[in-house]
C-alpha atoms as a PDB file:
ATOM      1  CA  UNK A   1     132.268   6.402 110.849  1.00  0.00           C
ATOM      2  CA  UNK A   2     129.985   9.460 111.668  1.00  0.00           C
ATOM      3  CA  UNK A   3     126.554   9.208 110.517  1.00  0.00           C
ATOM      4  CA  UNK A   4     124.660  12.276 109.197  1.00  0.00           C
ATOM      5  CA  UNK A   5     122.815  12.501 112.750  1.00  0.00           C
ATOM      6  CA  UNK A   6     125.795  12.828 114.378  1.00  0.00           C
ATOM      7  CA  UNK A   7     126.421  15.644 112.079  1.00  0.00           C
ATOM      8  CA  UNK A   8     123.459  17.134 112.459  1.00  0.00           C
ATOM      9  CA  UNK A   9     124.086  16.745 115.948  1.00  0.00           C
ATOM     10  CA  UNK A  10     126.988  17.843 115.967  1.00  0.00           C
ATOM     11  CA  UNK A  11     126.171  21.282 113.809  1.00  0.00           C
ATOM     12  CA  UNK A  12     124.423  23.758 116.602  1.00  0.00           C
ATOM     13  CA  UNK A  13     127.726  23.101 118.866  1.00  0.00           C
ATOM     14  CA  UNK A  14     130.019  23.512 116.355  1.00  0.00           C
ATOM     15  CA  UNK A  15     128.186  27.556 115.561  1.00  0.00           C
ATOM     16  CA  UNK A  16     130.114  30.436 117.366  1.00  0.00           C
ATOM     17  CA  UNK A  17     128.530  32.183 120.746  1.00  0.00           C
ATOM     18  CA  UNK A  18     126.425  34.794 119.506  1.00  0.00           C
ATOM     19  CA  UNK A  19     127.600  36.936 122.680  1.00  0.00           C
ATOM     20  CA  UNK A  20     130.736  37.959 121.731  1.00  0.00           C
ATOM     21  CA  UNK A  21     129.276  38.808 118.175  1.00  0.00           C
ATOM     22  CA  UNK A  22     126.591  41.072 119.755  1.00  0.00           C
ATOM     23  CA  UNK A  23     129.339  42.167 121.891  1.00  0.00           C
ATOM     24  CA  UNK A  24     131.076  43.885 119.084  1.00  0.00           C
ATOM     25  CA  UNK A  25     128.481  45.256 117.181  1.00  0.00           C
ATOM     26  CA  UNK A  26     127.760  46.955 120.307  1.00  0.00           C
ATOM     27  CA  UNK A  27     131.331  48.459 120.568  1.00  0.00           C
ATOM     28  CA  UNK A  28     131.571  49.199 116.520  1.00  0.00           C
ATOM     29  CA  UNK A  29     128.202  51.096 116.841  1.00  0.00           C
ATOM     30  CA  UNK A  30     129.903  53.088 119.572  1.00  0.00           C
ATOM     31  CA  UNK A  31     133.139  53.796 117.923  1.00  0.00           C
ATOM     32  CA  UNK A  32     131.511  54.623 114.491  1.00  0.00           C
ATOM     33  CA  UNK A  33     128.469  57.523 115.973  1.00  0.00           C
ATOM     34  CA  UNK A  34     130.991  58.548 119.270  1.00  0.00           C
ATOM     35  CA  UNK A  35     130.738  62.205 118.164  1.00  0.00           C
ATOM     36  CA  UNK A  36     126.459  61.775 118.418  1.00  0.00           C
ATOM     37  CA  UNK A  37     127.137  59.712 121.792  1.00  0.00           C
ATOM     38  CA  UNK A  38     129.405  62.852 122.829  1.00  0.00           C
ATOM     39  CA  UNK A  39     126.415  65.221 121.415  1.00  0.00           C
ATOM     40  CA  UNK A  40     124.165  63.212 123.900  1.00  0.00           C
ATOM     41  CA  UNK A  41     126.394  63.677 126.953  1.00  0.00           C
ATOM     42  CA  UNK A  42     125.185  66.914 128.118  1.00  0.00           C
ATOM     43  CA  UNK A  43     121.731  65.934 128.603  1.00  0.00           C
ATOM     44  CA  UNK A  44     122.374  62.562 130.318  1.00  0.00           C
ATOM     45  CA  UNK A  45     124.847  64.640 132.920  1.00  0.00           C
ATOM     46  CA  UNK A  46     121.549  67.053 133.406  1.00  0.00           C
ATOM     47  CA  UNK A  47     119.251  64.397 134.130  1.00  0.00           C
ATOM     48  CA  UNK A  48     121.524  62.365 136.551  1.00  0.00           C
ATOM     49  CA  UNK A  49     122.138  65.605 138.174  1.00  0.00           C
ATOM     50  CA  UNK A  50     119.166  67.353 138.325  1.00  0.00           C
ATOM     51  CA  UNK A  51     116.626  65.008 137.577  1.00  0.00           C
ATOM     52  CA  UNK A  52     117.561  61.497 139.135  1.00  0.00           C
ATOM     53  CA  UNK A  53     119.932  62.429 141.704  1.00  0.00           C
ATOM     54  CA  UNK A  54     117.685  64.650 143.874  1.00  0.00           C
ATOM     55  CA  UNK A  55     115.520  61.898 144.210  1.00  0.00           C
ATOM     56  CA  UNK A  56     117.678  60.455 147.167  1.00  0.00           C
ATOM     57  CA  UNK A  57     116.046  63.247 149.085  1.00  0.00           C
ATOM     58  CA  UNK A  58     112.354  62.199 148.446  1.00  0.00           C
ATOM     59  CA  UNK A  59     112.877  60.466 151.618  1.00  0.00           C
ATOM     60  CA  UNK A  60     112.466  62.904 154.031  1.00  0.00           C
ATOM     61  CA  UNK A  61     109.036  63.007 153.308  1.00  0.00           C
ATOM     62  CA  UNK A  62     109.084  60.370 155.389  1.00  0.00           C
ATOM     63  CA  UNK A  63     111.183  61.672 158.109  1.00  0.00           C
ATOM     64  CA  UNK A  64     110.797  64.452 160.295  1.00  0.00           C
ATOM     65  CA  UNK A  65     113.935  65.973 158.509  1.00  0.00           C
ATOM     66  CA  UNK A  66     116.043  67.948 160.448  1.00  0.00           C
ATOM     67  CA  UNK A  67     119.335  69.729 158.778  1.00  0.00           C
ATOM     68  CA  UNK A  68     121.124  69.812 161.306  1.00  0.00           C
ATOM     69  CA  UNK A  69     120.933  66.269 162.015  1.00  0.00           C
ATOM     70  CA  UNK A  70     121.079  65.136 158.072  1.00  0.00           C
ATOM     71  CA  UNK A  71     118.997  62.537 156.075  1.00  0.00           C
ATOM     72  CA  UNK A  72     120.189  59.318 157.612  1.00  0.00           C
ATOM     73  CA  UNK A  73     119.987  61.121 161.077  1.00  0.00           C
ATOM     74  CA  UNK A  74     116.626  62.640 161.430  1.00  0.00           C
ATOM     75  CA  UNK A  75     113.794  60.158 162.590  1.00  0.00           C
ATOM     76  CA  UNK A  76     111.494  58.244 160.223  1.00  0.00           C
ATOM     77  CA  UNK A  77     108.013  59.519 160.492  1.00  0.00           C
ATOM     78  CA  UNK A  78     106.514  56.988 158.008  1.00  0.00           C
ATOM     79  CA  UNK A  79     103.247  58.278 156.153  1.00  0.00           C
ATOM     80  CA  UNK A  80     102.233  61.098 158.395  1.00  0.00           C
ATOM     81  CA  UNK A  81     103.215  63.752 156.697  1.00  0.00           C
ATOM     82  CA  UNK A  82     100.464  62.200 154.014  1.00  0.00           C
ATOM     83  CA  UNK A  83      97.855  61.891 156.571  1.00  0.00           C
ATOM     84  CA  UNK A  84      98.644  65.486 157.608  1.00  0.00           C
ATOM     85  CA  UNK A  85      98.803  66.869 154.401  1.00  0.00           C
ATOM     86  CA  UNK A  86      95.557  65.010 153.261  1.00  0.00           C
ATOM     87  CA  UNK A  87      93.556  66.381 156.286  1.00  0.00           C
ATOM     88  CA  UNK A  88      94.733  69.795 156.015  1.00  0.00           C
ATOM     89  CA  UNK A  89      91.907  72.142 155.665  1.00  0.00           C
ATOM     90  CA  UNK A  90      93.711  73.903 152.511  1.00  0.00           C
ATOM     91  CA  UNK A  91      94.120  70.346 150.393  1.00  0.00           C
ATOM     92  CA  UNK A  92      90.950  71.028 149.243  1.00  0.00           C
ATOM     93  CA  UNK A  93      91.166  74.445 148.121  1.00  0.00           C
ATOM     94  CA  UNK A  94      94.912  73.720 146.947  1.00  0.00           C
ATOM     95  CA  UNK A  95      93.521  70.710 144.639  1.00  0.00           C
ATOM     96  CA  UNK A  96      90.448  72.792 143.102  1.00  0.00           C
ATOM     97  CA  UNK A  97      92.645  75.981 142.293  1.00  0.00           C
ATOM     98  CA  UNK A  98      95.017  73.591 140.866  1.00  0.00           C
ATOM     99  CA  UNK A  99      92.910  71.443 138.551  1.00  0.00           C
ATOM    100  CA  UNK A 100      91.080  74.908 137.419  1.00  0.00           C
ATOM    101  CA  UNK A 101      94.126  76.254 136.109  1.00  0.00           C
ATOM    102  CA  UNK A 102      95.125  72.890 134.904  1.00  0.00           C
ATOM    103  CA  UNK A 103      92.090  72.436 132.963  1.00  0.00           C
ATOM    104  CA  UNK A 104      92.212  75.992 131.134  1.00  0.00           C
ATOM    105  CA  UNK A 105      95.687  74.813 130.593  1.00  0.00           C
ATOM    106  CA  UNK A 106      94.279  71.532 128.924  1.00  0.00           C
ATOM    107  CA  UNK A 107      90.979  72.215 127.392  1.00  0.00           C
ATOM    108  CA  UNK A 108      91.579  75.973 126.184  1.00  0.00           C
ATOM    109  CA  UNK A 109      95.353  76.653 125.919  1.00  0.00           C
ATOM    110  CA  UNK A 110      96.440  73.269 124.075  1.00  0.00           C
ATOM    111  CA  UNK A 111      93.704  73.209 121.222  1.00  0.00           C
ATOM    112  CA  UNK A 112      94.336  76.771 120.329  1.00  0.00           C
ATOM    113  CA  UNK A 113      97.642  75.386 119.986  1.00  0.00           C
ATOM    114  CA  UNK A 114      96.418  72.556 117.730  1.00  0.00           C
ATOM    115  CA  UNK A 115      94.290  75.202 116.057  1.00  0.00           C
ATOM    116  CA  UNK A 116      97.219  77.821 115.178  1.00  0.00           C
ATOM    117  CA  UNK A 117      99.347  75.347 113.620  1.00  0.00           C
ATOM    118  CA  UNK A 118      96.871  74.716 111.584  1.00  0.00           C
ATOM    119  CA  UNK A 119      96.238  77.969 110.340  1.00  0.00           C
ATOM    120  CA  UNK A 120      99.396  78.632 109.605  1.00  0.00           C
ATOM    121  CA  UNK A 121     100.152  75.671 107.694  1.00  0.00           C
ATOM    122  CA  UNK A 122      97.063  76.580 105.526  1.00  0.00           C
ATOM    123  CA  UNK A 123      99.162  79.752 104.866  1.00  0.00           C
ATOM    124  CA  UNK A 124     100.217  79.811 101.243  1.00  0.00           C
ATOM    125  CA  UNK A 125     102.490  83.090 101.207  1.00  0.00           C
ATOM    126  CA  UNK A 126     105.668  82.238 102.381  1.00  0.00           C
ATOM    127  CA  UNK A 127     106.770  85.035 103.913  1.00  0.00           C
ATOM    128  CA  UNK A 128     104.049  86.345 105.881  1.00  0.00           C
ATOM    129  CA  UNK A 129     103.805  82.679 107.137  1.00  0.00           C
ATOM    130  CA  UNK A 130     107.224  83.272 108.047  1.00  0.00           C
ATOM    131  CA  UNK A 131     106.649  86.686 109.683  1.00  0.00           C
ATOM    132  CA  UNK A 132     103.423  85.019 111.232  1.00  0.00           C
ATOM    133  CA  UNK A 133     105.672  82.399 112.855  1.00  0.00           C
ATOM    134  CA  UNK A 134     108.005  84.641 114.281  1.00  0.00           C
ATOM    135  CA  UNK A 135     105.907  87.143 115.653  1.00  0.00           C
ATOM    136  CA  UNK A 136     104.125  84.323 117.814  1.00  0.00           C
ATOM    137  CA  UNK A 137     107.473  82.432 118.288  1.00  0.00           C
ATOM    138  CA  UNK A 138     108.532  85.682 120.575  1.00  0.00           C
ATOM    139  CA  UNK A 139     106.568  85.974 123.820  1.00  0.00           C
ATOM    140  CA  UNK A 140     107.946  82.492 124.286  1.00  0.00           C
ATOM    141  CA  UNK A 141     111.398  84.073 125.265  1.00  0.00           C
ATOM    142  CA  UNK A 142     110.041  86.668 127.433  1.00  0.00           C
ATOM    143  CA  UNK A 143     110.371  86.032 131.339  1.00  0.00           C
ATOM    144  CA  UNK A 144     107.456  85.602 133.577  1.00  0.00           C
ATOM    145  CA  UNK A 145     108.649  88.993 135.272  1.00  0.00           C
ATOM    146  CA  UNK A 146     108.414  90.599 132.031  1.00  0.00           C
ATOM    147  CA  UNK A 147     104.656  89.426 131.689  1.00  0.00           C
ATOM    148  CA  UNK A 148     103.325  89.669 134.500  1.00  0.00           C
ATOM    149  CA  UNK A 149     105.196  93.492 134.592  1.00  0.00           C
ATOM    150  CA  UNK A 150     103.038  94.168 131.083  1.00  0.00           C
ATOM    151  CA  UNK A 151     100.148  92.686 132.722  1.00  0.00           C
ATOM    152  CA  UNK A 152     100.126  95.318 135.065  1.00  0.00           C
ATOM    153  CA  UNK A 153     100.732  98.287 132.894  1.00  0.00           C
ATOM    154  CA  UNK A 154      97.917  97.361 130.718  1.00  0.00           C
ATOM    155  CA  UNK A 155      95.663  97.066 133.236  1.00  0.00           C
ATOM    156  CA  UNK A 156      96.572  99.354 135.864  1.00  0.00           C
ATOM    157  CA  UNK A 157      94.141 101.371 136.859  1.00  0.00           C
ATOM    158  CA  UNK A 158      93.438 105.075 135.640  1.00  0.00           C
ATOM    159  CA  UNK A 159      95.829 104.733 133.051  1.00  0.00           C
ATOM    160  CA  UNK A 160      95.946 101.022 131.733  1.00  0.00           C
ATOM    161  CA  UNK A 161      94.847 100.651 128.292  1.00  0.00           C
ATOM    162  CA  UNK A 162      92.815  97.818 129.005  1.00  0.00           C
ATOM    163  CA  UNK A 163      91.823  98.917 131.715  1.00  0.00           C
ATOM    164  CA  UNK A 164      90.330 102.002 130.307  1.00  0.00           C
ATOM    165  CA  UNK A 165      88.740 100.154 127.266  1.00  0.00           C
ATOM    166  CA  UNK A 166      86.868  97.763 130.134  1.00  0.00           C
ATOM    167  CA  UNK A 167      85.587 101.268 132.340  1.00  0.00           C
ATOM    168  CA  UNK A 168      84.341 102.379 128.600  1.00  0.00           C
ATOM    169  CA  UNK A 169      82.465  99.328 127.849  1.00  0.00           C
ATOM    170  CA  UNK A 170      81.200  97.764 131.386  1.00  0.00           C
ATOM    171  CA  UNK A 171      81.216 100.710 133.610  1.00  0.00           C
ATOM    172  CA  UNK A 172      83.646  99.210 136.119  1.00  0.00           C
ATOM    173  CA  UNK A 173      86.179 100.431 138.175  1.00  0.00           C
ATOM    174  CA  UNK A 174      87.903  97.376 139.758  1.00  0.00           C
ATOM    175  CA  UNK A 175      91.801  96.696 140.224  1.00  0.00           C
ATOM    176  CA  UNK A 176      91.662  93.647 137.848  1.00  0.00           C
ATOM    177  CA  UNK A 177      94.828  92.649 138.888  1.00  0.00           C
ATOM    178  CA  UNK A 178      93.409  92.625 142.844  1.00  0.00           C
ATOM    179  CA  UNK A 179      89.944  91.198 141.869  1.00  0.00           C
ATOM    180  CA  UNK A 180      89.921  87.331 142.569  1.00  0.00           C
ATOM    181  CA  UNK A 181      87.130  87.000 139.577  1.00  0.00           C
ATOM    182  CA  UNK A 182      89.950  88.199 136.915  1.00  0.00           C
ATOM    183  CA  UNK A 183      92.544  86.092 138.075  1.00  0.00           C
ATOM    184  CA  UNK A 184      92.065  82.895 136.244  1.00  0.00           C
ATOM    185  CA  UNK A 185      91.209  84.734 132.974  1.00  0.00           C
ATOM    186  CA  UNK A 186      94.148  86.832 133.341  1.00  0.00           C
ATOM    187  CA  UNK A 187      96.552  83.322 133.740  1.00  0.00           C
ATOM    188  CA  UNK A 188      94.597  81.835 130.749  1.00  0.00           C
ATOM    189  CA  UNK A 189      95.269  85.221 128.783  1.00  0.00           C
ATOM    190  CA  UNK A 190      98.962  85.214 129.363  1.00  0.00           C
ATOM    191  CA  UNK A 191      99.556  81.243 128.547  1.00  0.00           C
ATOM    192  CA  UNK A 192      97.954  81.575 125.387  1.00  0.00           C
ATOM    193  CA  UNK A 193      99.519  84.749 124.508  1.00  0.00           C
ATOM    194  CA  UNK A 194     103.193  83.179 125.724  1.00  0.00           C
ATOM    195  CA  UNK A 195     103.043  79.628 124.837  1.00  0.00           C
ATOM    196  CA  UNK A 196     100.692  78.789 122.159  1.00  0.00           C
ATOM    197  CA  UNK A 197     103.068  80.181 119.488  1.00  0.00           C
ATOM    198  CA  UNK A 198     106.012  77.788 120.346  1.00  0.00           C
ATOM    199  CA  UNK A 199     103.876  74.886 121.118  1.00  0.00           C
ATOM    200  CA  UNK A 200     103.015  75.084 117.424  1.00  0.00           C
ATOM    201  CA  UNK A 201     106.655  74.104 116.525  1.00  0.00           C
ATOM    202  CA  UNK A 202     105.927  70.416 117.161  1.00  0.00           C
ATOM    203  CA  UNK A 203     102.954  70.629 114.875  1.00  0.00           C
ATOM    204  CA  UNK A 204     104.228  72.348 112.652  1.00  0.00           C
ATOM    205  CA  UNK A 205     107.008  69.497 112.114  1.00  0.00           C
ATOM    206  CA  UNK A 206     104.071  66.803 111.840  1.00  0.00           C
ATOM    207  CA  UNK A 207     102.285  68.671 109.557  1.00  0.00           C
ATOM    208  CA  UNK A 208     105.484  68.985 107.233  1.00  0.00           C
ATOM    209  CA  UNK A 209     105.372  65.358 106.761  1.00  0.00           C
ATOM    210  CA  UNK A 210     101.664  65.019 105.119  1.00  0.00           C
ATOM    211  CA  UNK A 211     101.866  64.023 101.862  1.00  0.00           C
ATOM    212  CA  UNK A 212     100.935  66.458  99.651  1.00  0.00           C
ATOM    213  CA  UNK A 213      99.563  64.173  97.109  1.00  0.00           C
ATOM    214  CA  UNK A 214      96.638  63.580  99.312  1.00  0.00           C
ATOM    215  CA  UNK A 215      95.727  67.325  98.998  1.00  0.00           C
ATOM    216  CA  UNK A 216      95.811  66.982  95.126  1.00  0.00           C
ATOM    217  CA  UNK A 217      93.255  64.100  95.081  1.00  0.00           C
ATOM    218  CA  UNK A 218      91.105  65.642  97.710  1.00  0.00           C
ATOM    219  CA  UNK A 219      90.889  69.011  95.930  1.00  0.00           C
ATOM    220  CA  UNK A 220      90.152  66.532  92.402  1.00  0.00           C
ATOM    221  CA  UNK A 221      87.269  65.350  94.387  1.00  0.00           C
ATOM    222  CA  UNK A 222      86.208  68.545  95.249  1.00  0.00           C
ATOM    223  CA  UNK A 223      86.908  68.508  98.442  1.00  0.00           C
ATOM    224  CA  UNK A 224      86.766  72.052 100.075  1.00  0.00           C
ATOM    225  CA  UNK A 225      89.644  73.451 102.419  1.00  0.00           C
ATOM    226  CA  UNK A 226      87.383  73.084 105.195  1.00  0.00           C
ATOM    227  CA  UNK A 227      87.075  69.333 104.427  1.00  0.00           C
ATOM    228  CA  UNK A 228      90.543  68.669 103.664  1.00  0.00           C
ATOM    229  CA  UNK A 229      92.190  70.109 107.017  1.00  0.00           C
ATOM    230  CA  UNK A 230      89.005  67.948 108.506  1.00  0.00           C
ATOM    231  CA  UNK A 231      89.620  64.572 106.948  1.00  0.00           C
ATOM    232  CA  UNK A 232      93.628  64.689 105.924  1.00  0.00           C
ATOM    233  CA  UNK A 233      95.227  67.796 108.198  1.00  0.00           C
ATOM    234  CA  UNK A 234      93.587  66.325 111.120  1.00  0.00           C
ATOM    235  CA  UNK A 235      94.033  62.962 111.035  1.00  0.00           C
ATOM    236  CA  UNK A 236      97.840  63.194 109.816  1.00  0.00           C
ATOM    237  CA  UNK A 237      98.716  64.206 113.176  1.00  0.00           C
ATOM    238  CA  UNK A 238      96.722  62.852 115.544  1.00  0.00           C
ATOM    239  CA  UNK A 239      99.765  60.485 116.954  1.00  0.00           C
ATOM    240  CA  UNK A 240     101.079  63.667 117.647  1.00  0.00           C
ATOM    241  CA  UNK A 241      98.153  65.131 119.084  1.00  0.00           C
ATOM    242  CA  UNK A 242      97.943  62.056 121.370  1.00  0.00           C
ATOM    243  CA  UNK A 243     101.437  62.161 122.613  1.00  0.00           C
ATOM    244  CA  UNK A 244     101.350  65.684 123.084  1.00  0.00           C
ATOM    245  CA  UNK A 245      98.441  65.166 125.519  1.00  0.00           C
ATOM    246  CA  UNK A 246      99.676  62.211 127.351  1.00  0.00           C
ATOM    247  CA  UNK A 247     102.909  64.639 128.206  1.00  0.00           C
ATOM    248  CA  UNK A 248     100.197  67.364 128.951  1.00  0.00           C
ATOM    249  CA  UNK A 249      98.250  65.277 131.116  1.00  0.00           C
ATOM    250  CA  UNK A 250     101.310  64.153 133.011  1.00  0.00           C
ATOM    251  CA  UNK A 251     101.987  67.532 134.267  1.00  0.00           C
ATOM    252  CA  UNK A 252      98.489  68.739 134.939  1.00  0.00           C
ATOM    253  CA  UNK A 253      99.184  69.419 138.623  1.00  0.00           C
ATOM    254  CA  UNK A 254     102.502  71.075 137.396  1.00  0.00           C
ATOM    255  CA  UNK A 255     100.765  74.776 137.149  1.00  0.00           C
ATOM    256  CA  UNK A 256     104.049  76.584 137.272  1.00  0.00           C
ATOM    257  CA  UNK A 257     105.568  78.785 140.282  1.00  0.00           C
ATOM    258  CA  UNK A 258     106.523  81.651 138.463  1.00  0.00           C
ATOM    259  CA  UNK A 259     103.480  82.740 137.166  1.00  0.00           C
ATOM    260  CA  UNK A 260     101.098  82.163 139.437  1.00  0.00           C
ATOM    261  CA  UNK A 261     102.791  83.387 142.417  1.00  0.00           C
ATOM    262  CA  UNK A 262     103.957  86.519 140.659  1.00  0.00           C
ATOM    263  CA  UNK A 263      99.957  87.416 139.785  1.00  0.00           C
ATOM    264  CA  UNK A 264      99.074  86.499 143.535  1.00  0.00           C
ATOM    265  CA  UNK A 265      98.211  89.027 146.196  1.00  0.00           C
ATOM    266  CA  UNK A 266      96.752  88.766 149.295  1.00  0.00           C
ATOM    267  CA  UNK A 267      93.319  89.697 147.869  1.00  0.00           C
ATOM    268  CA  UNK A 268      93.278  86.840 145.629  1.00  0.00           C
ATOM    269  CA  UNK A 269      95.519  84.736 147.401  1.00  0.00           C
ATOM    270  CA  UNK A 270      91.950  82.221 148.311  1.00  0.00           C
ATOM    271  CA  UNK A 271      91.565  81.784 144.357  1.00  0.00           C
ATOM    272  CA  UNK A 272      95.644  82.096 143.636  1.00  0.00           C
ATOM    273  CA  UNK A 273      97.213  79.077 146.165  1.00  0.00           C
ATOM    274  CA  UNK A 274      98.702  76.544 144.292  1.00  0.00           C
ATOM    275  CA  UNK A 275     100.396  73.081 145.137  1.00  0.00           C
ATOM    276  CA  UNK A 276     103.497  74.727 143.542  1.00  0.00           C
ATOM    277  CA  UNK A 277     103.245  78.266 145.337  1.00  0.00           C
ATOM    278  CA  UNK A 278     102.217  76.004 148.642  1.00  0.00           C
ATOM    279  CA  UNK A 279     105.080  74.092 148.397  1.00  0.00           C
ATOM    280  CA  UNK A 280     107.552  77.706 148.248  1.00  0.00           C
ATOM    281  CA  UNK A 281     105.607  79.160 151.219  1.00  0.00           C
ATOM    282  CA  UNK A 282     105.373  75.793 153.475  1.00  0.00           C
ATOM    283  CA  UNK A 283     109.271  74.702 152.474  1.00  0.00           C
ATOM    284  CA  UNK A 284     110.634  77.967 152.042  1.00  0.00           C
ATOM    285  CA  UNK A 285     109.128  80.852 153.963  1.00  0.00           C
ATOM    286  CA  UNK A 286     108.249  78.324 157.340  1.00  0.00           C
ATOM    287  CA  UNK A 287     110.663  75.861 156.687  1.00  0.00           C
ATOM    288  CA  UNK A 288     108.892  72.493 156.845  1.00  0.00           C
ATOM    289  CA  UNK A 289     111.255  70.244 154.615  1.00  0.00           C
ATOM    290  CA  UNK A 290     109.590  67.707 154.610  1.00  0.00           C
ATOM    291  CA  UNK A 291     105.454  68.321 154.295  1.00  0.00           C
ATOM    292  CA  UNK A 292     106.752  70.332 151.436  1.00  0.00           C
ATOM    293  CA  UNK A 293     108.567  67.734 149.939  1.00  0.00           C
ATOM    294  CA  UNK A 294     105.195  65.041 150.187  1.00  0.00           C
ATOM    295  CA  UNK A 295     103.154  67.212 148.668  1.00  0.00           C
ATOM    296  CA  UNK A 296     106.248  67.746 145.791  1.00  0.00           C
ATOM    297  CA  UNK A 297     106.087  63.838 145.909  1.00  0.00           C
ATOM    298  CA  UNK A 298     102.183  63.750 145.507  1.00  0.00           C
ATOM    299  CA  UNK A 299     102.335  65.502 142.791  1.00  0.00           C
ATOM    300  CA  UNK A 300     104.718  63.505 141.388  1.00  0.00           C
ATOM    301  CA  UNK A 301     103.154  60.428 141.644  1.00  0.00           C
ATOM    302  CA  UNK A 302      99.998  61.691 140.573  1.00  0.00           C
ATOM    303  CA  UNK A 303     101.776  62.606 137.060  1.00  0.00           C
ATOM    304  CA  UNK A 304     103.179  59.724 136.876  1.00  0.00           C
ATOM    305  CA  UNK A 305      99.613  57.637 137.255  1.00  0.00           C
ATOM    306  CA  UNK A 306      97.567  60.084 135.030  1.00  0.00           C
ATOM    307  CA  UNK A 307     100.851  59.567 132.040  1.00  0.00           C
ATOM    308  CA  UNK A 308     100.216  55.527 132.681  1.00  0.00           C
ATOM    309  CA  UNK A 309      96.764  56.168 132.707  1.00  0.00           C
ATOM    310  CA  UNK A 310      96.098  58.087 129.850  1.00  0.00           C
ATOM    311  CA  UNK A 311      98.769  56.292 127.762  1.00  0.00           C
ATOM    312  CA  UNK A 312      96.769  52.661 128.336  1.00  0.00           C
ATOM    313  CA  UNK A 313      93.947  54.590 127.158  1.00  0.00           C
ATOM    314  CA  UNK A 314      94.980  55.781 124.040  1.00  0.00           C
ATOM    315  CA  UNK A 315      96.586  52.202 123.124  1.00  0.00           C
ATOM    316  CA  UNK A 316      92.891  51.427 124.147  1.00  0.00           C
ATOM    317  CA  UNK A 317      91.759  53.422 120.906  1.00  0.00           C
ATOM    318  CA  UNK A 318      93.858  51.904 118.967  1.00  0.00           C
ATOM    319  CA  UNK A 319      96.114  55.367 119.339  1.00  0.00           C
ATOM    320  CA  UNK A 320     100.165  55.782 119.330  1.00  0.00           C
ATOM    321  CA  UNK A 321     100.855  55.726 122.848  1.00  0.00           C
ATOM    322  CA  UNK A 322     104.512  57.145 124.403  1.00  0.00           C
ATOM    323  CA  UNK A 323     105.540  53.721 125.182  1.00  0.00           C
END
């Protein structure tokens, strides 16, 4: 006769595998959104592609590459294209130029952003918020070419607009676009002119999702508009915020090719070197594979440290973090 510890027993090996269950919940889940999987596709493909893939050739910063020889050919060099790289005379200059432009990027260019989205979500007429929107939504489609090419024209000199308004004002006659002293304003005038409108989109999306009901009670209390962006706008997206500059952070050595080495010359090339315009003239032009690719791979790794870094820090604060 079986006793009622037997059954009890008996009960946990008598349940069905919970494998085969998860199994096809997996496989119903895929069947029922396969049109959102398909959606999806496109983007994985680009990643493995362009993203994942080319990392198999990060080695050769550890070879002394050779094409003609291949990859798994050309001899393994270890580190010393680091050491090399490190003790170039031009690291240092390459790192300061960098973090300058990184930190305009950072501490000028990414509050505005913060700071027009706000604005225009205190905007109460619809459609010159909308106009508003647009208008700053545009330079964001506009090449680098195409900037850099109105850059010029408005401050060429004898005839540049700008250019004239600054001989009016200061007295000076300089080629602004030759002068090393105007060449970090210049690249902090043309970010926030480009990209601060379309960075706002992001904001603009948190902000839509502030309950309006804390507006009502604010303004009950008497709270000004001032104190309302201050103590509700604010601090309804600050995840955002954070996240935002955790991705920022990440690519502060990324300072862009395009830009920078379209505004260079060789009279402001001291103040204009990049890591991203050193890597074009030291893989490129000369044809060193692989120092070009370790200082690609420093950068890389230094993104990925400062994203780690600044991540633990904001979970630190008690903050949203990326992951």
């Amino acid at each position: 006769m079986t006793t009622v510890v037997e059954v009890e027993r008996e009960a946990p090996d008598a349940q069905p595998p919970q494998a085969p269950a998860r199994r096809r919940r997996f496989f119903n889940g895929v069947v029922r959104y396969r049109w959102l999987f398909f959606l999806m596709l496109p983007g994985l493909l680009y990643f493995a592609l362009f993203r994942f893939w080319p990392m198999y050739g990060a080695q050769i910063a550890f070879k002394n590459y050779i094409p003609f020889l291949g990859i798994e050919d050309s001899e393994w060099v270890g580190l010393a294209h680091f050491q090399e790289f490190f003790t170039n005379p031009d690291f240092p200059r390459l790192l300061t130029n960098t973090l300058i432009v990184a930190a305009l990027s950072l501490f000028i260019a990414f509050p505005l952003t913060i700071v027009l989205a706000v604005l225009l979500n205190e905007l109460r007429l619809n459609i010159l918020k909308r106009t508003v929107q647009t208008l700053v939504y545009i330079p964001h489609f506009l090449s680098w070419t195409v900037v850099v090419s109105l850059t010029a024209l408005l401050f060429a000199i004898g005839d540049g607009p700008i250019w004239t308004l600054f001989n009016g004002l200061l007295g000076t006659d300089s080629n602004m676009m030759a002068d090393p002293d105007w060449f970090r304003p210049l690249i902090l005038m043309q970010m926030v002119w480009k990209d601060t409108g379309w960075g706002t989109i992001i904001f603009l999306a948190a902000l839509a999702g502030v309950d309006q009901e804390q507006y009502q009670a604010a303004i009950i209390d008497g709270a000004g508009r001032w104190q309302r962006v201050w103590h509700i706008t604010l601090p309804s997206i600050r995840p955002t915020i954070v996240v935002m500059l955790i991705l920022q952070t990440g690519q502060i050595l990324n300072t862009g090719f395009e830009q920078i080495y379209l505004m260079s010359n060789s009279l402001n090339r001291h103040v204009a070197d990049v890591f991203d315009t050193y890597v074009y003239f030291t893989g490129i032009e000369q044809g060193a594979y692989s120092y070009s690719t370790t200082v690609g791979l420093f950068k890389a790794l230094v993104g990925l440290v400062l994203i780690f870094g600044t991540n633990w820090l904001a979970k630190r604060f008690n903050q949203q973090g990326i992951f």
